[in-house]
C-alpha atoms as a PDB file:
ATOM      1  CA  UNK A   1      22.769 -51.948  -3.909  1.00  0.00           C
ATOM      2  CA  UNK A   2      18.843 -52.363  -3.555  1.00  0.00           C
ATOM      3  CA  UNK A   3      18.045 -50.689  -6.865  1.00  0.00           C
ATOM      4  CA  UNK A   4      19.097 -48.870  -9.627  1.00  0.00           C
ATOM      5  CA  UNK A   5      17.603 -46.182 -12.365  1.00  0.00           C
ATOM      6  CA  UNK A   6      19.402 -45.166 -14.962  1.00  0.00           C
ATOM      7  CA  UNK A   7      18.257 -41.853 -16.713  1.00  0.00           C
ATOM      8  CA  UNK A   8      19.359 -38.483 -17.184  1.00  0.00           C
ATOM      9  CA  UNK A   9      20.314 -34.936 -15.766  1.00  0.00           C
ATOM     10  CA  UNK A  10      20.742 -32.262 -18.109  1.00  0.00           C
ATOM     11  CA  UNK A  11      22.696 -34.008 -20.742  1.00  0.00           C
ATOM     12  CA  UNK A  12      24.322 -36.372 -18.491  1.00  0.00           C
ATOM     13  CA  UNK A  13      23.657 -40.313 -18.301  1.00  0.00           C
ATOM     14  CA  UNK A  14      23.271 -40.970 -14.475  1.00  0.00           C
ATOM     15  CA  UNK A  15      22.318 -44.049 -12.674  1.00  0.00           C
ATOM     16  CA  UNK A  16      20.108 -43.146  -9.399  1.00  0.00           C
ATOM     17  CA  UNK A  17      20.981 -46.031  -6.886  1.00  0.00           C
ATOM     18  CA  UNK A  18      19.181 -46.841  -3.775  1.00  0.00           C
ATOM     19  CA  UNK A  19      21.073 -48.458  -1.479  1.00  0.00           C
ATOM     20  CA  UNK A  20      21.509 -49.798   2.336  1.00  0.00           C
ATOM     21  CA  UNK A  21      23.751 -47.444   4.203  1.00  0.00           C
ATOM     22  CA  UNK A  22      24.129 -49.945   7.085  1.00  0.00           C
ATOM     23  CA  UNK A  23      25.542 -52.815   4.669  1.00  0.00           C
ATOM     24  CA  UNK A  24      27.262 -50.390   2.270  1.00  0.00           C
ATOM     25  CA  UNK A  25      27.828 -46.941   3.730  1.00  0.00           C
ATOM     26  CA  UNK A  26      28.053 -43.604   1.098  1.00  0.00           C
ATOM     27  CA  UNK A  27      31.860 -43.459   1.528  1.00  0.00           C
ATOM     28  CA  UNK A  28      32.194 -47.239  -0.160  1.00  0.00           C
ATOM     29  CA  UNK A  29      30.162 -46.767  -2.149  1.00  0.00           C
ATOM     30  CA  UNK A  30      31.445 -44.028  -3.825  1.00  0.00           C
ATOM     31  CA  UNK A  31      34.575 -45.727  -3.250  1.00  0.00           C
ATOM     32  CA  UNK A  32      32.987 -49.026  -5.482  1.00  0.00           C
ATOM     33  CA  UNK A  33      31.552 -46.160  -8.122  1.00  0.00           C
ATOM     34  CA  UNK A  34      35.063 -44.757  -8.880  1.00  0.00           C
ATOM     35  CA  UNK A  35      37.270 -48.296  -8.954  1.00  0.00           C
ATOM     36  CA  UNK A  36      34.525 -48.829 -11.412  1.00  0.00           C
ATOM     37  CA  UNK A  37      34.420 -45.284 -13.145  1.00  0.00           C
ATOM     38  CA  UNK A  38      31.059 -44.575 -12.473  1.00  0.00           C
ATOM     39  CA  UNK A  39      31.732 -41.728 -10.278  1.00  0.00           C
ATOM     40  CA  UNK A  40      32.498 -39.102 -12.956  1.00  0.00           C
ATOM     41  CA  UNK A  41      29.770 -37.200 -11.716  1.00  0.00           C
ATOM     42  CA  UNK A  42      27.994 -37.507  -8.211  1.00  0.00           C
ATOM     43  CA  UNK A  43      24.859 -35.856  -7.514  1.00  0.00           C
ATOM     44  CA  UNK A  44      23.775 -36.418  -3.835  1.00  0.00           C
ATOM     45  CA  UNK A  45      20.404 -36.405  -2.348  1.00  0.00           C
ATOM     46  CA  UNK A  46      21.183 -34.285   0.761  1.00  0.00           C
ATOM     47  CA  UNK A  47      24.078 -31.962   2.569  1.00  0.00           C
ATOM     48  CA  UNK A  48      25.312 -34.740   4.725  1.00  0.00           C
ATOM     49  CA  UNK A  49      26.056 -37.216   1.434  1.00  0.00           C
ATOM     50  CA  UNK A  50      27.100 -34.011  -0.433  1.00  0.00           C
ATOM     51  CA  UNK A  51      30.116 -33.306   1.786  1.00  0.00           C
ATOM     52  CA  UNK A  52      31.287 -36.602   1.660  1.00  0.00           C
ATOM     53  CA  UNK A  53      30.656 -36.857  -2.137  1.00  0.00           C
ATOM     54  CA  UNK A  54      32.690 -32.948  -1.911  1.00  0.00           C
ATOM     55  CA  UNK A  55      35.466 -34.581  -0.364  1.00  0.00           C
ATOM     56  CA  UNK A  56      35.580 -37.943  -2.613  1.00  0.00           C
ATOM     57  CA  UNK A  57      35.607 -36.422  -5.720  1.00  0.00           C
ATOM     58  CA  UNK A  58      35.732 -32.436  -5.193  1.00  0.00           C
ATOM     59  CA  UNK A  59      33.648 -30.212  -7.871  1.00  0.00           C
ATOM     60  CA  UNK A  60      32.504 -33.213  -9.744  1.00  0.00           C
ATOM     61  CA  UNK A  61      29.870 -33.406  -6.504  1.00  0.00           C
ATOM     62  CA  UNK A  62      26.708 -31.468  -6.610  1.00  0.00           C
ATOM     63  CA  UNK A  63      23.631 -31.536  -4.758  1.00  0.00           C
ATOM     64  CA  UNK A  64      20.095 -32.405  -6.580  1.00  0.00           C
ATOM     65  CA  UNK A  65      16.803 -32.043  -5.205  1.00  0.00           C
ATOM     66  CA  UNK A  66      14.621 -33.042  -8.763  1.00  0.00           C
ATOM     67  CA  UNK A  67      13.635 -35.630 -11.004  1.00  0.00           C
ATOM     68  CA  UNK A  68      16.074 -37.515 -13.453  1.00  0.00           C
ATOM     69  CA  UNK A  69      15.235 -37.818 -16.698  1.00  0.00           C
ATOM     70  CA  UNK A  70      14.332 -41.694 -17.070  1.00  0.00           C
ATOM     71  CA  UNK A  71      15.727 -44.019 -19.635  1.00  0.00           C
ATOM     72  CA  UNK A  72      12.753 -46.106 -21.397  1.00  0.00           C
ATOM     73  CA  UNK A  73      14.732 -49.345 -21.026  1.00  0.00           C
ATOM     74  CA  UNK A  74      16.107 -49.464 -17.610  1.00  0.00           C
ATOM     75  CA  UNK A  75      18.139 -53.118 -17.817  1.00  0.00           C
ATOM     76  CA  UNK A  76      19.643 -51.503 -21.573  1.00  0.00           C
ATOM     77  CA  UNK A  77      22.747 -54.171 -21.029  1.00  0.00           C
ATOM     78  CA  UNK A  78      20.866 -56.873 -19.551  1.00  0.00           C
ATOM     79  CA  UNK A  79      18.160 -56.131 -22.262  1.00  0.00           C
ATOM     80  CA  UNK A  80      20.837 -56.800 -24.991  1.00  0.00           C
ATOM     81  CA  UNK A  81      22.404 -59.612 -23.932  1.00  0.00           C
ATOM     82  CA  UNK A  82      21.117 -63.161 -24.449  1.00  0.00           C
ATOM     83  CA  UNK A  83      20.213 -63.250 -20.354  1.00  0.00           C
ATOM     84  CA  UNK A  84      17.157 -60.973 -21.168  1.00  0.00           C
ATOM     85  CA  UNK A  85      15.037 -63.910 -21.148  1.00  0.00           C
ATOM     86  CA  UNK A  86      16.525 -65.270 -17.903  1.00  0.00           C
ATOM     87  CA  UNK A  87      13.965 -65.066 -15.266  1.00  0.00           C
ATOM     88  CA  UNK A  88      14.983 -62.367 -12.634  1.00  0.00           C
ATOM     89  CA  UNK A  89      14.036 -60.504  -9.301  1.00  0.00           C
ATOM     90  CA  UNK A  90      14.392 -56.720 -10.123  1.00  0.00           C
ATOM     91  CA  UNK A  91      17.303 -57.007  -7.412  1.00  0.00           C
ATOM     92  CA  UNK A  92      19.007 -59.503  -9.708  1.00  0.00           C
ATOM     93  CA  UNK A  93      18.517 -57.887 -12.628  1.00  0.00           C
ATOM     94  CA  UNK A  94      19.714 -54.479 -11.958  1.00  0.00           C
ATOM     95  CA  UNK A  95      22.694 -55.974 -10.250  1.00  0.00           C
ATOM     96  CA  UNK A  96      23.498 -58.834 -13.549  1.00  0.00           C
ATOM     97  CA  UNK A  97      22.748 -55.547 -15.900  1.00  0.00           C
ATOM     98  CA  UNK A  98      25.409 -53.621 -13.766  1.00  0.00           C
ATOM     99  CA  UNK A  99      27.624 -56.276 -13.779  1.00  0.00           C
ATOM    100  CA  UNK A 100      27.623 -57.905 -17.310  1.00  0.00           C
ATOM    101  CA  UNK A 101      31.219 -56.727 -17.678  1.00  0.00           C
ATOM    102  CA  UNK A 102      32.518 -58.657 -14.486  1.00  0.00           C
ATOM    103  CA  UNK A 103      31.063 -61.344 -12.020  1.00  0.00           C
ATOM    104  CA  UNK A 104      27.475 -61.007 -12.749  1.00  0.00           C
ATOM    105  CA  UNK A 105      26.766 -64.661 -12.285  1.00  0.00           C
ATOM    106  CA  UNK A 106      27.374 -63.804  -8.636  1.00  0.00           C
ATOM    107  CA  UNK A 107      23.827 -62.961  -8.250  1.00  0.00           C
ATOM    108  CA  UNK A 108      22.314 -66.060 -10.039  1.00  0.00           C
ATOM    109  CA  UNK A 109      21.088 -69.431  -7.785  1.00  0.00           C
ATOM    110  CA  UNK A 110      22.599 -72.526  -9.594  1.00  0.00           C
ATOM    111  CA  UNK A 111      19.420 -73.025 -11.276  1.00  0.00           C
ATOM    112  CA  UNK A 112      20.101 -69.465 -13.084  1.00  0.00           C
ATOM    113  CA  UNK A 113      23.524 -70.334 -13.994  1.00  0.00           C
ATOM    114  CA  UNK A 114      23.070 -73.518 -15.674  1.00  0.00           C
ATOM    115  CA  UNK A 115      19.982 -71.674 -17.547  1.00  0.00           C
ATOM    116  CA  UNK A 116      22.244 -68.666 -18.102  1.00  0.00           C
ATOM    117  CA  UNK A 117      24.798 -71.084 -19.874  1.00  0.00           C
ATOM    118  CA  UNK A 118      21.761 -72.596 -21.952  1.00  0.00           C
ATOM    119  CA  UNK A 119      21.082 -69.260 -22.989  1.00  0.00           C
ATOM    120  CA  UNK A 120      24.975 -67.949 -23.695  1.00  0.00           C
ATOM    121  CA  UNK A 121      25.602 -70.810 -25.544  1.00  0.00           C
ATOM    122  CA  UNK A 122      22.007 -70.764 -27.586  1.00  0.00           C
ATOM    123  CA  UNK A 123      22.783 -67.322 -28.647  1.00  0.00           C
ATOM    124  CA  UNK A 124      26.698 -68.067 -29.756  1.00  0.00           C
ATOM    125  CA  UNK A 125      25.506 -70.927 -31.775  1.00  0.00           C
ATOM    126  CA  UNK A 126      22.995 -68.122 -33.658  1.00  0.00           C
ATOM    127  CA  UNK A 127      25.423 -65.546 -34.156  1.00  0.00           C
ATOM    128  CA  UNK A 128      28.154 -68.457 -35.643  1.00  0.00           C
ATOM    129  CA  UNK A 129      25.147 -69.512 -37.686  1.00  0.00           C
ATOM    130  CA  UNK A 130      24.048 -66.006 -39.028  1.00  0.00           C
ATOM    131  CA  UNK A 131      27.755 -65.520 -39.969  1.00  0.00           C
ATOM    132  CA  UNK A 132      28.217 -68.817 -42.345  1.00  0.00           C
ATOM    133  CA  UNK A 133      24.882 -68.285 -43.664  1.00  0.00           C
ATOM    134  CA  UNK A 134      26.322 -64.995 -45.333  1.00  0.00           C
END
């Protein structure tokens, strides 16, 4: 993945993802999408992607030409989590936001790690704090 947006369609959450089709091709990806249940829905950008998408996951495919409805926090997970103040290319941070469930450290340098830690543990030591101060 290059980039994601989440937003919606309708009354559906959707995440618009651009992507490399040389490194990752549409079949894989929508492969990746449904081991990770995101692939409830797939709206494809054009016939060719459509008829793949058609024969991946059947009527939950549909073609769409417009806009998506953006969300006004994009990184919502990341945003949340005690990483939001860990310095990120928008690469990184769409991927660690994706990812915060499973290996998003993946997609850190060492340098991020060891400040990623800093900033776990910084935030655990609030929240135990918060809790005996009640």
């Amino acid at each position: 993945m290059i980039k994601t947006r989440q937003g919606w369609i309708g009354g559906v959450e959707v995440v618009e993802v651009w992507y490399d089709p040389q490194t990752l091709p549409f079949p894989n990806l929508l492969a990746v999408a449904e081991k990770q249940d995101c692939a409830r829905g797939v709206w494809s950008r054009s016939e060719k992607q459509q008829a793949v998408a058609k024969a991946k996951v059947g009527e939950r495919a549909q073609l769409f030409s417009g806009e998506i409805r953006l969300d006004a926090e994009q990184k919502y997970y990341l945003w949340k989590s005690p990483l939001k103040d860990l310095p990120l290319s928008e690469a990184q941070a769409c991927r660690v936001n994706a990812n915060l469930k499973g290996d998003w450290q993946r997609y850190l340098s060492p340098w991020q790690r060891a400040q990623a830690k800093e900033l776990i543990q910084a935030a655990k030591k609030a929240a135990k704090k918060s809790d005996t101060d009640r």
